[in-house]
C-alpha atoms as a PDB file:
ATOM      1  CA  UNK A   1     149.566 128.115 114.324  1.00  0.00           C
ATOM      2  CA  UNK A   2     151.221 130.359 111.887  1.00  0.00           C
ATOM      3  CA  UNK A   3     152.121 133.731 112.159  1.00  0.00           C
ATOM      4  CA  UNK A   4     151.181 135.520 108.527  1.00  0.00           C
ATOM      5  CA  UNK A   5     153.222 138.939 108.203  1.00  0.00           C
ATOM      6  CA  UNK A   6     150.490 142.389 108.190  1.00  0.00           C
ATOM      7  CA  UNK A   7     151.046 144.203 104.583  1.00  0.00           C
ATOM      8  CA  UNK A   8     149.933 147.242 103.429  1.00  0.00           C
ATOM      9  CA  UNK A   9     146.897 147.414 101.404  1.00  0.00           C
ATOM     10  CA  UNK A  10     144.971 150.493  99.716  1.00  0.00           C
ATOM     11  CA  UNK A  11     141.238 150.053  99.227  1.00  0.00           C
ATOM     12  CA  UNK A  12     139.209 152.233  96.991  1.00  0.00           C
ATOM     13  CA  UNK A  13     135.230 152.678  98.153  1.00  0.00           C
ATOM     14  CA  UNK A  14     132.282 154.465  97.118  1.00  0.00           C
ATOM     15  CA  UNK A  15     131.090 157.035  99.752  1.00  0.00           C
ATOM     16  CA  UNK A  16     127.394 157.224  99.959  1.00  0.00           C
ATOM     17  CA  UNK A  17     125.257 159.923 100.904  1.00  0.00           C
ATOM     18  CA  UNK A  18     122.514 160.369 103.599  1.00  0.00           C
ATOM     19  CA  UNK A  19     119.959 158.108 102.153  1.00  0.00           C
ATOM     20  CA  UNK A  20     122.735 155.455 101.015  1.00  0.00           C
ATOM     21  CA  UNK A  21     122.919 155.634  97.866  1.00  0.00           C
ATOM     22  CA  UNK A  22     126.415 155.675  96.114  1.00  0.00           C
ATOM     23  CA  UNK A  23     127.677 159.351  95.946  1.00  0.00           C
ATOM     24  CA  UNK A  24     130.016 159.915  93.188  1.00  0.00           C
ATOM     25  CA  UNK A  25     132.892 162.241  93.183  1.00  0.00           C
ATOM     26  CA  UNK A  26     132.630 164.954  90.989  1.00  0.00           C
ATOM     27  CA  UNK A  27     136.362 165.045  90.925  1.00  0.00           C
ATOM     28  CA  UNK A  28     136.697 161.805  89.388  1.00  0.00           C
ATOM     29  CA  UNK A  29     139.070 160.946  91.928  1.00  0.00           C
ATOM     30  CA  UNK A  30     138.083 157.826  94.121  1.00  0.00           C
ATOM     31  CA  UNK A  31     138.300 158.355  97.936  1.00  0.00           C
ATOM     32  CA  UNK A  32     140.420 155.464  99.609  1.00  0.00           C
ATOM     33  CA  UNK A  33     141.791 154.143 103.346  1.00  0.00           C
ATOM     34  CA  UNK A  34     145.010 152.286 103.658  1.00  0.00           C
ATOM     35  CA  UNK A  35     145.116 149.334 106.599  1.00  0.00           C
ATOM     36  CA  UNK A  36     147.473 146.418 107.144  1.00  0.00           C
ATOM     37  CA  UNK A  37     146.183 143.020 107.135  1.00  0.00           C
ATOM     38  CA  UNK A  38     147.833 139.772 106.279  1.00  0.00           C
ATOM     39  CA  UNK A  39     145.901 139.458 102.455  1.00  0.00           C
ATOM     40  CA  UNK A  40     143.691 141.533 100.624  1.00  0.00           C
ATOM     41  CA  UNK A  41     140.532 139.996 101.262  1.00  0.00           C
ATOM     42  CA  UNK A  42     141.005 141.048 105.217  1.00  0.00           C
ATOM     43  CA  UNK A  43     141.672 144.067 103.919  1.00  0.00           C
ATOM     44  CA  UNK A  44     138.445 144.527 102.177  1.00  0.00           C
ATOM     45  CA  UNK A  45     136.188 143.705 104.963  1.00  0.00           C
ATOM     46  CA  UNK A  46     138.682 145.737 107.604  1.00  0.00           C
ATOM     47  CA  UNK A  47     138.219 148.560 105.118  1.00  0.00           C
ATOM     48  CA  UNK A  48     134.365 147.832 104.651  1.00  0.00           C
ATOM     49  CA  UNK A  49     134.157 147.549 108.483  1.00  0.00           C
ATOM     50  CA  UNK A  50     136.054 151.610 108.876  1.00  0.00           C
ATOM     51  CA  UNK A  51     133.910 153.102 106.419  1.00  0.00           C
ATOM     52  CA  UNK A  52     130.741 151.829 105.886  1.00  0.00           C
ATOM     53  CA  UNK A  53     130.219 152.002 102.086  1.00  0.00           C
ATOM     54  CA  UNK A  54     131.214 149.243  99.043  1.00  0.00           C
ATOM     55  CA  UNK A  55     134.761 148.878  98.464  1.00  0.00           C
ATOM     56  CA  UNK A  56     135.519 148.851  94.739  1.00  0.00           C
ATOM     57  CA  UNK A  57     139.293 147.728  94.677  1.00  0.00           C
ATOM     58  CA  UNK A  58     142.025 146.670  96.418  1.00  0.00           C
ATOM     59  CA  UNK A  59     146.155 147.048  95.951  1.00  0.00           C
ATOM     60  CA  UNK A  60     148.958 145.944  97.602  1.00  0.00           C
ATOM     61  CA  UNK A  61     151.114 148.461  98.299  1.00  0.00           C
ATOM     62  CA  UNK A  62     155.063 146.542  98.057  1.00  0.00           C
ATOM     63  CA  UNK A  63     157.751 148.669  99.682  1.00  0.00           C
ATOM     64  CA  UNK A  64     160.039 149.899  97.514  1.00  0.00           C
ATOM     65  CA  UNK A  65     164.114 149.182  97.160  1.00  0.00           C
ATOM     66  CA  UNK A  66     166.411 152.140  97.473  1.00  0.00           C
ATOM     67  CA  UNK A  67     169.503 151.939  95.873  1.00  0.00           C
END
Protein backbone atom coordinates (compact mmCIF):
# COMPACT_ATOMS: atom_id res chain seq x y z
CA UNK A 1 0.00 0.00 0.00
CA UNK A 2 1.10 3.48 -0.63
CA UNK A 3 0.96 6.31 1.42
CA UNK A 4 -0.21 9.49 -0.99
CA UNK A 5 0.77 12.91 0.82
CA UNK A 6 -2.84 15.18 1.90
CA UNK A 7 -2.59 18.69 -0.16
CA UNK A 8 -4.46 21.56 0.10
CA UNK A 9 -7.26 22.11 -2.18
CA UNK A 10 -9.88 25.13 -2.52
CA UNK A 11 -13.28 24.22 -3.93
CA UNK A 12 -15.69 26.76 -5.20
CA UNK A 13 -19.70 25.67 -4.83
CA UNK A 14 -22.96 27.06 -5.46
CA UNK A 15 -25.03 27.54 -2.23
CA UNK A 16 -28.63 26.80 -2.74
CA UNK A 17 -31.52 28.08 -1.08
CA UNK A 18 -34.45 26.45 0.85
CA UNK A 19 -36.13 24.80 -2.01
CA UNK A 20 -32.63 23.80 -3.68
CA UNK A 21 -32.29 25.63 -6.23
CA UNK A 22 -28.84 27.33 -6.96
CA UNK A 23 -28.69 30.72 -5.06
CA UNK A 24 -26.43 33.13 -6.63
CA UNK A 25 -24.37 35.66 -4.91
CA UNK A 26 -25.25 38.99 -5.51
CA UNK A 27 -21.71 39.90 -4.74
CA UNK A 28 -20.35 38.10 -7.54
CA UNK A 29 -18.01 36.57 -5.31
CA UNK A 30 -18.19 32.64 -5.16
CA UNK A 31 -18.41 31.12 -1.62
CA UNK A 32 -15.66 28.31 -1.16
CA UNK A 33 -14.23 25.56 1.66
CA UNK A 34 -10.64 24.55 1.70
CA UNK A 35 -9.88 20.60 2.79
CA UNK A 36 -6.82 18.41 2.34
CA UNK A 37 -7.06 15.34 0.41
CA UNK A 38 -4.48 13.46 -1.54
CA UNK A 39 -5.97 14.79 -5.35
CA UNK A 40 -8.56 16.99 -6.36
CA UNK A 41 -11.17 14.71 -7.23
CA UNK A 42 -11.30 13.61 -3.26
CA UNK A 43 -11.45 16.92 -2.76
CA UNK A 44 -14.54 17.53 -4.69
CA UNK A 45 -16.65 14.91 -3.20
CA UNK A 46 -15.04 15.73 0.55
CA UNK A 47 -16.13 19.26 -0.29
CA UNK A 48 -19.57 18.09 -1.84
CA UNK A 49 -19.95 15.80 1.23
CA UNK A 50 -19.35 19.35 3.93
CA UNK A 51 -21.66 21.41 2.12
CA UNK A 52 -24.27 19.96 0.38
CA UNK A 53 -24.56 21.98 -2.87
CA UNK A 54 -22.59 21.51 -6.58
CA UNK A 55 -19.06 22.27 -6.51
CA UNK A 56 -18.07 24.36 -9.53
CA UNK A 57 -14.14 24.27 -9.33
CA UNK A 58 -11.35 23.07 -7.79
CA UNK A 59 -7.48 24.51 -7.14
CA UNK A 60 -4.60 23.33 -5.68
CA UNK A 61 -3.33 25.50 -3.42
CA UNK A 62 1.02 24.89 -3.73
CA UNK A 63 2.85 26.37 -0.75
CA UNK A 64 4.83 29.00 -1.52
CA UNK A 65 8.95 29.47 -1.31
CA UNK A 66 10.26 32.23 0.87
CA UNK A 67 13.38 33.56 0.06
Amino acid sequence: MQITPKRSYRCFFTPLDRFGAPDLCESGVQPFVQLKEADAERAQRAAHHVTGCPITGVERLDDVATA
